[in-house]
Protein backbone atom coordinates (compact mmCIF):
# COMPACT_ATOMS: atom_id res chain seq x y z
CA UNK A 1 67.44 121.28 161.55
CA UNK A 2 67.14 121.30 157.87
CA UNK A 3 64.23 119.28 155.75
CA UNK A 4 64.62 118.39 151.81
CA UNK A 5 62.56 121.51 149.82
CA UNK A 6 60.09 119.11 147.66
CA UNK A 7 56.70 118.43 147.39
CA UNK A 8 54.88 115.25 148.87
CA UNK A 9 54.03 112.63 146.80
CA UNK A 10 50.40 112.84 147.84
CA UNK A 11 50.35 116.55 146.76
CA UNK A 12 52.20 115.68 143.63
CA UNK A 13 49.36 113.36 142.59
CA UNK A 14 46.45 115.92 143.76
CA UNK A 15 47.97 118.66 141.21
CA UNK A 16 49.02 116.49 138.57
CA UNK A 17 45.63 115.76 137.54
CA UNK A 18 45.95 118.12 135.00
CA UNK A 19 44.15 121.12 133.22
CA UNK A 20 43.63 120.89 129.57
CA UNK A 21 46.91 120.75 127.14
CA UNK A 22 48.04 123.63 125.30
CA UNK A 23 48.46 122.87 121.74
CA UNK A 24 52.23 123.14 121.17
CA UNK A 25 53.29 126.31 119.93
CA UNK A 26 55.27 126.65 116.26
CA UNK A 27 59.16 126.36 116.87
CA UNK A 28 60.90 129.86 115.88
CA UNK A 29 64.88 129.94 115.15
CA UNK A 30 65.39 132.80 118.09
CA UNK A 31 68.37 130.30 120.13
CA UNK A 32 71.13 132.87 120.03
CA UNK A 33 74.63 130.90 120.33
CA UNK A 34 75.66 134.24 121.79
CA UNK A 35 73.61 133.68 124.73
CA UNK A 36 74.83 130.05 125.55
CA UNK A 37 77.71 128.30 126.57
CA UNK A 38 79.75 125.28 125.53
CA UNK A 39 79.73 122.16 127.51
CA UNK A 40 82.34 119.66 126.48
CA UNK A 41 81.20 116.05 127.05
CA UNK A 42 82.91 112.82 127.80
CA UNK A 43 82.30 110.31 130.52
CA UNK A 44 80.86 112.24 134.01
CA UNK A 45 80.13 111.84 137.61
CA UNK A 46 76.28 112.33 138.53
CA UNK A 47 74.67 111.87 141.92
CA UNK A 48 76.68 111.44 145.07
CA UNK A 49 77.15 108.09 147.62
CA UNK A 50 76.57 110.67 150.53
CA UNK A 51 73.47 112.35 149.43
CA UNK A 52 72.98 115.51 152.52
CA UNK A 53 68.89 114.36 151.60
CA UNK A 54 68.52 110.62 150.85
CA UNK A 55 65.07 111.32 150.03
CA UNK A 56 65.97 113.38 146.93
CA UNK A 57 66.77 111.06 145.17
CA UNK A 58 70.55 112.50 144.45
CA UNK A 59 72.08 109.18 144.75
CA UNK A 60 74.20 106.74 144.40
CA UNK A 61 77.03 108.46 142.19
CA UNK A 62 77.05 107.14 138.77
CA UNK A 63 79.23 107.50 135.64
CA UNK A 64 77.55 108.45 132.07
CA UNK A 65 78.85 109.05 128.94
CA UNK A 66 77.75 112.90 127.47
CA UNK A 67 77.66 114.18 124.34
CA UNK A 68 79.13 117.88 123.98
CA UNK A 69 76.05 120.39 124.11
CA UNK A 70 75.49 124.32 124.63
CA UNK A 71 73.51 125.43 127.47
CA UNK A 72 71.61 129.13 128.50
CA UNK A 73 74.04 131.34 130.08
CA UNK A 74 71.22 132.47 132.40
CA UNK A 75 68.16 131.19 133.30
CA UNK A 76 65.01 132.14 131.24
CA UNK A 77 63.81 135.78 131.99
CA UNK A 78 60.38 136.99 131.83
CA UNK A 79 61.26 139.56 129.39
CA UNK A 80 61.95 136.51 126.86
CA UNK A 81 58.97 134.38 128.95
CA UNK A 82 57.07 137.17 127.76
CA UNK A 83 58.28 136.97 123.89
CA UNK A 84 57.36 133.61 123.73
CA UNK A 85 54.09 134.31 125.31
CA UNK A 86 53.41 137.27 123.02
CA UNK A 87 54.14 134.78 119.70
CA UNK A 88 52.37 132.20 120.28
CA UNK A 89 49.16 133.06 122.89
CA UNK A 90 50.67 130.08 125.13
CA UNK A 91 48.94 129.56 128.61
CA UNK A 92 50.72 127.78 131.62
CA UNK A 93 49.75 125.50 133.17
CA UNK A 94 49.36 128.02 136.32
CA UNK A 95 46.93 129.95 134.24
CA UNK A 96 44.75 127.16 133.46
CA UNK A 97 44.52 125.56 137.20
CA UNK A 98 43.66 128.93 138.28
CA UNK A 99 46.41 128.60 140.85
CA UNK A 100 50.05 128.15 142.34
CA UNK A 101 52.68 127.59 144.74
CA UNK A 102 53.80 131.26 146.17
CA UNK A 103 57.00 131.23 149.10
CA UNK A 104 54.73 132.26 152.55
CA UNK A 105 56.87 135.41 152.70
CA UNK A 106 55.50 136.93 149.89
CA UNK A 107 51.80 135.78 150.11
CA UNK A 108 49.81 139.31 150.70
CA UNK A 109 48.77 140.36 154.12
CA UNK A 110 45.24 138.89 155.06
CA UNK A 111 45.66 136.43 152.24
CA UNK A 112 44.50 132.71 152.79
CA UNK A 113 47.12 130.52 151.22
CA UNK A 114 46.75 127.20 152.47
CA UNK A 115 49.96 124.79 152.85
CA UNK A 116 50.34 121.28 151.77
CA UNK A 117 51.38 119.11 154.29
CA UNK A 118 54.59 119.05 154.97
CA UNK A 119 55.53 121.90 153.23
CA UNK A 120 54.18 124.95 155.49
CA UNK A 121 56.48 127.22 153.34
CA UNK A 122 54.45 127.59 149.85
CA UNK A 123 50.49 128.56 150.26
CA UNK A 124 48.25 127.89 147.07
CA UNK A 125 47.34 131.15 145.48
CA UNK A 126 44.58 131.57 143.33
CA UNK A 127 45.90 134.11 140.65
CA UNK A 128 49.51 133.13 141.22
CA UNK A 129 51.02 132.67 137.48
CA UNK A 130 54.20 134.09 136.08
CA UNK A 131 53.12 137.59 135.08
CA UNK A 132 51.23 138.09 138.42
CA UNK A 133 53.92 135.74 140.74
CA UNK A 134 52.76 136.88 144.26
CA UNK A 135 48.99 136.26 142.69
CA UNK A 136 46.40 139.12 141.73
CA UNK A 137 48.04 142.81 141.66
CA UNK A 138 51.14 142.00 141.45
CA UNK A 139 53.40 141.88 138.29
CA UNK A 140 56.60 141.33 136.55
CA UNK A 141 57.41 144.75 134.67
CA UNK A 142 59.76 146.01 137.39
CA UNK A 143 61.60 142.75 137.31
CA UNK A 144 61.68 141.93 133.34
CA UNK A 145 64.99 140.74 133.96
CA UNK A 146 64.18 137.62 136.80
CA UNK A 147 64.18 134.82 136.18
CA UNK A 148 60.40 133.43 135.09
CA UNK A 149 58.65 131.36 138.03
CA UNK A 150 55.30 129.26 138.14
CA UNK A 151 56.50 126.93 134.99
CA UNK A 152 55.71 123.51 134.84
CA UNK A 153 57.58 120.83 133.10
CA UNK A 154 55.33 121.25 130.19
CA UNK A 155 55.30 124.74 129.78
CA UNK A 156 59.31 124.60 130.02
CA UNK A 157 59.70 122.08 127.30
CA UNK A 158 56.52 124.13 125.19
CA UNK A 159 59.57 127.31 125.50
CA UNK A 160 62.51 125.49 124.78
CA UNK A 161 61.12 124.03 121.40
CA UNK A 162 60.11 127.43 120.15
CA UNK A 163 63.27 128.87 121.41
CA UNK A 164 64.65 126.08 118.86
CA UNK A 165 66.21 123.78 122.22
CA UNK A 166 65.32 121.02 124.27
CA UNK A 167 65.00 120.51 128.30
CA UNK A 168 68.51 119.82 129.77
CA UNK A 169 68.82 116.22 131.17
CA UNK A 170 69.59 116.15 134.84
CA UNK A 171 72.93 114.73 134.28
CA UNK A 172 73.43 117.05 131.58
CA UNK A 173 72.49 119.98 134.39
CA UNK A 174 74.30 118.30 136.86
CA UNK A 175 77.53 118.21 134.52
CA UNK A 176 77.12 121.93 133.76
CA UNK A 177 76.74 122.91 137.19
CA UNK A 178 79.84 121.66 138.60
CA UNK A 179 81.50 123.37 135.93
CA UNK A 180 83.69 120.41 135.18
CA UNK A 181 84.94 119.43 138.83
CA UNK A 182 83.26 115.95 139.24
CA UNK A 183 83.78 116.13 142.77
CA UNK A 184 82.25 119.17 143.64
CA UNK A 185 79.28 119.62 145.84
CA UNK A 186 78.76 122.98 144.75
CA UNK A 187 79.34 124.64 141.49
CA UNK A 188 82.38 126.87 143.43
CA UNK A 189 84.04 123.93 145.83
CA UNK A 190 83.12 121.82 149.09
CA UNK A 191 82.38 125.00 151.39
CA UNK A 192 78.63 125.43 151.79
CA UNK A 193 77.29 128.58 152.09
CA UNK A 194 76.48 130.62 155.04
CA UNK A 195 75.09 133.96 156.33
CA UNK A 196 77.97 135.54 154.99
CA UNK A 197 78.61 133.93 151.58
CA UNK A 198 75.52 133.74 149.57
CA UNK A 199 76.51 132.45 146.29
CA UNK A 200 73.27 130.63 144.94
CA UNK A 201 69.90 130.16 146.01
CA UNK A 202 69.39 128.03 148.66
CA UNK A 203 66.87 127.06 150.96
CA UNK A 204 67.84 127.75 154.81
CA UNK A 205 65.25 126.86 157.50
CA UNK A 206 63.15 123.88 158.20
CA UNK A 207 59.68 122.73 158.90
CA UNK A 208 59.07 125.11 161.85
CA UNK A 209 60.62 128.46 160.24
CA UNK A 210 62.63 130.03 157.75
CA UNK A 211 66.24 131.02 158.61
CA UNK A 212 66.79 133.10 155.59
CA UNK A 213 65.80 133.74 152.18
CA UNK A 214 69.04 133.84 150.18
CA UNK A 215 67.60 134.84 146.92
CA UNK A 216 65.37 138.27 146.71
CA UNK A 217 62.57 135.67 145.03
CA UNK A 218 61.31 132.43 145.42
CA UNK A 219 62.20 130.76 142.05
CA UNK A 220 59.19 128.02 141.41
CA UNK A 221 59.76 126.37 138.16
CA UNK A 222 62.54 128.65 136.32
CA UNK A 223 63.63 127.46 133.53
CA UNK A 224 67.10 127.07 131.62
CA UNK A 225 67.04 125.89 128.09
CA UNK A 226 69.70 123.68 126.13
CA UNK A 227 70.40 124.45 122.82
CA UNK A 228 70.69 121.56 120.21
CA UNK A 229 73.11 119.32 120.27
């Protein structure tokens, strides 16, 4: 059996009470067009009437109207995490709890990580941030090139206006995504992926046990940026 990959709302409201604001770091013209992609706009499908999770929230299917905009090829690294970091002395919000989510596969041997409820597969790491993602002694300098994890709304919105963009909307991800078929429920067709065809990261398992991580890391929080429109 599967189970929806989200937090409680009784956890959300435990961690949301919230460590001290970062003051919001100077924009800098570094959004290369090179690096983006154009997404034509017009009126779009979002959400679905047969949401596989009702209690995401994906539905129903609705139309909006779009305005054309670029979006990041690739989702934020840590090498360019780490430029922004670098420029402005910006702490996340992981840094200033003290603590975060880490996937239960990669929590260290002997390492207590408790679990919300409901969620046994992230354990609460003291240490966890994105330059030290599995939590003290570990690092991202063999893996400049992942994508950046541990980054809360704020600190993704504190990037993408110094990186001289803005937050996607979710129908303006959703529209990118599909890559312009409306009716697709994954960017590539209808077929959802199995053992054998492994084309995004996706959660397979349930409460009791994890199937199979598709992806070599859990991605908490990375971040895509869209440019201006």
């Amino acid at each position: 059996m599967k189970s929806p990959c989200y937090v409680p709302s009784a956890m959300r409201e435990a961690v949301v009470e919230a460590a001290p604001a970062s003051a919001p770091p100077a924009a800098s013209p570094i959004h290369d067009a090179a690096q983006t992609l154009p997404i034509p706009g017009g009126t779009v499908t979002v959400g679905s009437d047969a949401p596989f999770f009702r209690e995401d929230g994906a539905g129903p299917a609705r139309r909006l109207a779009l305005r054309p905009f670029r979006i990041d090829a690739h989702a934020v690294t840590n090498r360019r995490f780490a430029g922004f970091v670098a420029a402005t002395g910006y702490r996340t919000e992981a840094e200033r709890f003290g603590w975060s989510y880490v996937f239960h596969l990669f929590v260290p041997p002997g390492m207590a990580a408790p679990s919300p409820v409901g969620t046994p597969w992230w354990g609460q790491v003291h240490g966890a941030a994105w330059a030290t993602p599995e939590g003290p002694g570990s690092s991202v300098q063999d893996r400049l090139d992942h994508p950046v994890v541990h980054i809360a709304w704020n600190d993704a919105a504190a990037f993408a206006a110094w990186a001289g963009g803005s937050l996607p909307t979710e129908a303006e991800w959703e529209h990118a995504a599909k890559g312009g078929d409306d009716a697709a429920r994954f960017p590539w067709g209808a077929q959802e992926p199995d053992d054998s065809s492994a084309m995004c990261n996706i959660w397979q398992g349930g409460p009791g046990g994890v199937k199979r991580i598709v992806s070599q890391r859990a991605r908490l929080g990375s971040l895509t940026v869209i440019s201006q429109k």
